[in-house]
C-alpha atoms as a PDB file:
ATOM      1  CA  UNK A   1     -58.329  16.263  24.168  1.00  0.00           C
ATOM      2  CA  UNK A   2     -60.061  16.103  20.656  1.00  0.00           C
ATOM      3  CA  UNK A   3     -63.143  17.282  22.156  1.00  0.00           C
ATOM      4  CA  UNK A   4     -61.735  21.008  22.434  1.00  0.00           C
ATOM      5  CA  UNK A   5     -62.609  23.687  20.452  1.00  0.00           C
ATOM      6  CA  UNK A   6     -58.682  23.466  19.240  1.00  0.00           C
ATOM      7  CA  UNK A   7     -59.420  19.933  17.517  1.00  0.00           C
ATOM      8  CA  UNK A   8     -61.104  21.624  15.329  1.00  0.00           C
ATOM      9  CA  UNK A   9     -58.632  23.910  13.847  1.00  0.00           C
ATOM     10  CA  UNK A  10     -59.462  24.887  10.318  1.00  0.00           C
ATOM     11  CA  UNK A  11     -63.053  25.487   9.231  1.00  0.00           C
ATOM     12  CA  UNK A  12     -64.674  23.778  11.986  1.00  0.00           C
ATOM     13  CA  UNK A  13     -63.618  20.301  10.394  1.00  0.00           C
ATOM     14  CA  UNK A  14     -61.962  18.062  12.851  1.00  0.00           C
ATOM     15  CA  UNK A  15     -58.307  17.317  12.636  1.00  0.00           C
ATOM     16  CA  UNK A  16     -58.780  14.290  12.549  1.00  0.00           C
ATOM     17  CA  UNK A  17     -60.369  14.038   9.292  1.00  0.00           C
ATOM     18  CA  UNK A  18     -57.692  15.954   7.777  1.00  0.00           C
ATOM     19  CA  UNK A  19     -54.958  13.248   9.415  1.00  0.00           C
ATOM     20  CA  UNK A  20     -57.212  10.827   7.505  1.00  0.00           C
ATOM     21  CA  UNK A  21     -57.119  12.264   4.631  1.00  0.00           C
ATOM     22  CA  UNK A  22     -53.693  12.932   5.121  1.00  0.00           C
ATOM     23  CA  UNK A  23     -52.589   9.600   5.781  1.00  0.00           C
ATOM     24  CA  UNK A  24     -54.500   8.102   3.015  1.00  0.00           C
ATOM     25  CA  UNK A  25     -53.217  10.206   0.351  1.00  0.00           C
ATOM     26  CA  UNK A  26     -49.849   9.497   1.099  1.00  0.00           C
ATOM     27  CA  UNK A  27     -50.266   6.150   1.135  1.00  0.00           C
ATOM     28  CA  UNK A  28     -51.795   6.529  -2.063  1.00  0.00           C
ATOM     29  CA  UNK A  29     -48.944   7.948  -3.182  1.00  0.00           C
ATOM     30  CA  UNK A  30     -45.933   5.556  -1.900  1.00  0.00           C
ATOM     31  CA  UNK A  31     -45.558   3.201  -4.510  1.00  0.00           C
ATOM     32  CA  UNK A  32     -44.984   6.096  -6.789  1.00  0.00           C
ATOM     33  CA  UNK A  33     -42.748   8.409  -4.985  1.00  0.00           C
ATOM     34  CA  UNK A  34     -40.485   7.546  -8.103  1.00  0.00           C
ATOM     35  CA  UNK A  35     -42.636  10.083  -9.930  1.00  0.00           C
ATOM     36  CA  UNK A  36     -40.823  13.449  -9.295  1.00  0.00           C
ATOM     37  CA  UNK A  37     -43.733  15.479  -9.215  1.00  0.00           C
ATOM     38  CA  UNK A  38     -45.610  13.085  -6.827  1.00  0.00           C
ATOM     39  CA  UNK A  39     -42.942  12.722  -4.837  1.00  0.00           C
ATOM     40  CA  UNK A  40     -42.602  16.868  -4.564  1.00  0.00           C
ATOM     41  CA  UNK A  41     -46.719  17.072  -3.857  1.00  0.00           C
ATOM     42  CA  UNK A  42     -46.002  14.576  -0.994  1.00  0.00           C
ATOM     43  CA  UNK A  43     -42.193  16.083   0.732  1.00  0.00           C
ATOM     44  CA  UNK A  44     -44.903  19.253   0.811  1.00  0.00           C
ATOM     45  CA  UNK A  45     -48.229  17.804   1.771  1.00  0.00           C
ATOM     46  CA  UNK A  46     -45.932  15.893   4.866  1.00  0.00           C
ATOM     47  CA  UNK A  47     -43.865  19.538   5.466  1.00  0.00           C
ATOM     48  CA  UNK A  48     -47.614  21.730   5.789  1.00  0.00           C
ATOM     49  CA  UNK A  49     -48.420  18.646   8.178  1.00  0.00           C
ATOM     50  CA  UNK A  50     -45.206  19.126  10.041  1.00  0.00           C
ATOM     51  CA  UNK A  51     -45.941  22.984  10.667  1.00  0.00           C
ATOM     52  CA  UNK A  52     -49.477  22.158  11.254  1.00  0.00           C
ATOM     53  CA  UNK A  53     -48.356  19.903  14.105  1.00  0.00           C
ATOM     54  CA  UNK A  54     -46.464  22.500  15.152  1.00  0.00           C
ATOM     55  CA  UNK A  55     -49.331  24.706  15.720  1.00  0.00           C
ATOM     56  CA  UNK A  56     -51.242  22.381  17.242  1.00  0.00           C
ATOM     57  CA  UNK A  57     -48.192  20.967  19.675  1.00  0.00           C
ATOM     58  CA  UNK A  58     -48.027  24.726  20.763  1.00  0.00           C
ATOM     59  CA  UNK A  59     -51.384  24.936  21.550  1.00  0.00           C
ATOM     60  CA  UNK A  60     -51.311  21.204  23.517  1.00  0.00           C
ATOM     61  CA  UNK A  61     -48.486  22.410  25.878  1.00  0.00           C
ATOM     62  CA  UNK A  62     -49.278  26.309  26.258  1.00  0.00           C
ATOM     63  CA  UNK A  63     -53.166  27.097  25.846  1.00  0.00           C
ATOM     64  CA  UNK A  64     -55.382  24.000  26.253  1.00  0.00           C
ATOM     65  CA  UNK A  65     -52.594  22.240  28.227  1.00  0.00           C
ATOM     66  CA  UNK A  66     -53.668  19.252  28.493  1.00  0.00           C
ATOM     67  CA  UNK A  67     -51.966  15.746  27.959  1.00  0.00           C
ATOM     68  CA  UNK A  68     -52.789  13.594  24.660  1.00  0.00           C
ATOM     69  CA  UNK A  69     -50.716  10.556  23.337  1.00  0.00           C
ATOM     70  CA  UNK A  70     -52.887  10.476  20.802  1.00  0.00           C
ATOM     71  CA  UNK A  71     -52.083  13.465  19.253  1.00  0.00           C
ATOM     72  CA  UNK A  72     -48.147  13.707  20.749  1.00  0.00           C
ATOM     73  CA  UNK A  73     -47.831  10.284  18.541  1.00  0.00           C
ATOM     74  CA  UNK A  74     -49.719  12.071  15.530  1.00  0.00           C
ATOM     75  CA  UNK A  75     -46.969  15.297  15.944  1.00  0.00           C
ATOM     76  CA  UNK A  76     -44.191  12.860  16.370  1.00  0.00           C
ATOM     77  CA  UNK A  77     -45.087  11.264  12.900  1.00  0.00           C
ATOM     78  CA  UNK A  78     -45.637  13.955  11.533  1.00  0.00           C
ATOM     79  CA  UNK A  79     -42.435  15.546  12.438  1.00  0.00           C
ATOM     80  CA  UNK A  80     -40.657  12.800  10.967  1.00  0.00           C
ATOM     81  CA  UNK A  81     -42.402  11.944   7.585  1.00  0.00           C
ATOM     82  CA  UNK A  82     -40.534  14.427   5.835  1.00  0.00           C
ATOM     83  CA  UNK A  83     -37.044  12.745   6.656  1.00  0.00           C
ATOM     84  CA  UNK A  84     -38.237   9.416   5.410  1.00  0.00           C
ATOM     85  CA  UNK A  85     -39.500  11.040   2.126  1.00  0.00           C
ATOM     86  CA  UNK A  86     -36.526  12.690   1.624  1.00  0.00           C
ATOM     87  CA  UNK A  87     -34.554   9.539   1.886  1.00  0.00           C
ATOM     88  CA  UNK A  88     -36.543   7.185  -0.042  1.00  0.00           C
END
C-alpha cells in the first residue's frame, strides 16, 4: 500500500514522514501537556491527524482499495489520540 500514488498525499512528501514527524512532536510535547497552550497546539495537531486519517481511510476502502494494517493501525491511533489528550 504505501507505494501508491495516495501515500503520498500532500506535496509529494510521503505520509509517512509526516506520521514521523507527527509522532515525534507529540511526544515532544507530553511531559508538558500541563502547559495550556501546548496542550491546545497538540488536541489540534492530533484532531488535523484524525481528519487526515479520515481522508486517507476513505481513499483505502473506496479508491485504491486495497488492504493495509499498517496504515488501518496508523488511522486507528490516530482516531483515538484526541480522547486521550482530552483526558489527560
Amino acid at each position: 500500500m504505501v507505494q501508491t500514488p495516495r501515500a503520498r498525499a500532500v506535496a509529494g512528501i510521503p505520509n509517512a514522514a509526516f506520521g514521523l514527524a507527527y509522532y515525534a512532536a507529540l511526544a515532544a510535547a507530553i511531559p508538558l501537556l500541563g502547559v495550556s497552550e501546548v496542550r491546545t497546539a497538540a488536541l489540534l495537531a492530533s484532531v488535523g491527524a484524525a481528519a487526515f486519517s479520515a481522508y486517507l481511510a476513505y481513499s483505502l476502502l473506496f479508491v485504491t482499495r486495497m488492504p493495509c494494517v499498517y496504515c488501518w493501525t496508523s488511522h486507528f491511533v490516530n482516531w483515538i489520540l484526541p480522547f486521550l489528550i482530552l483526558r489527560s
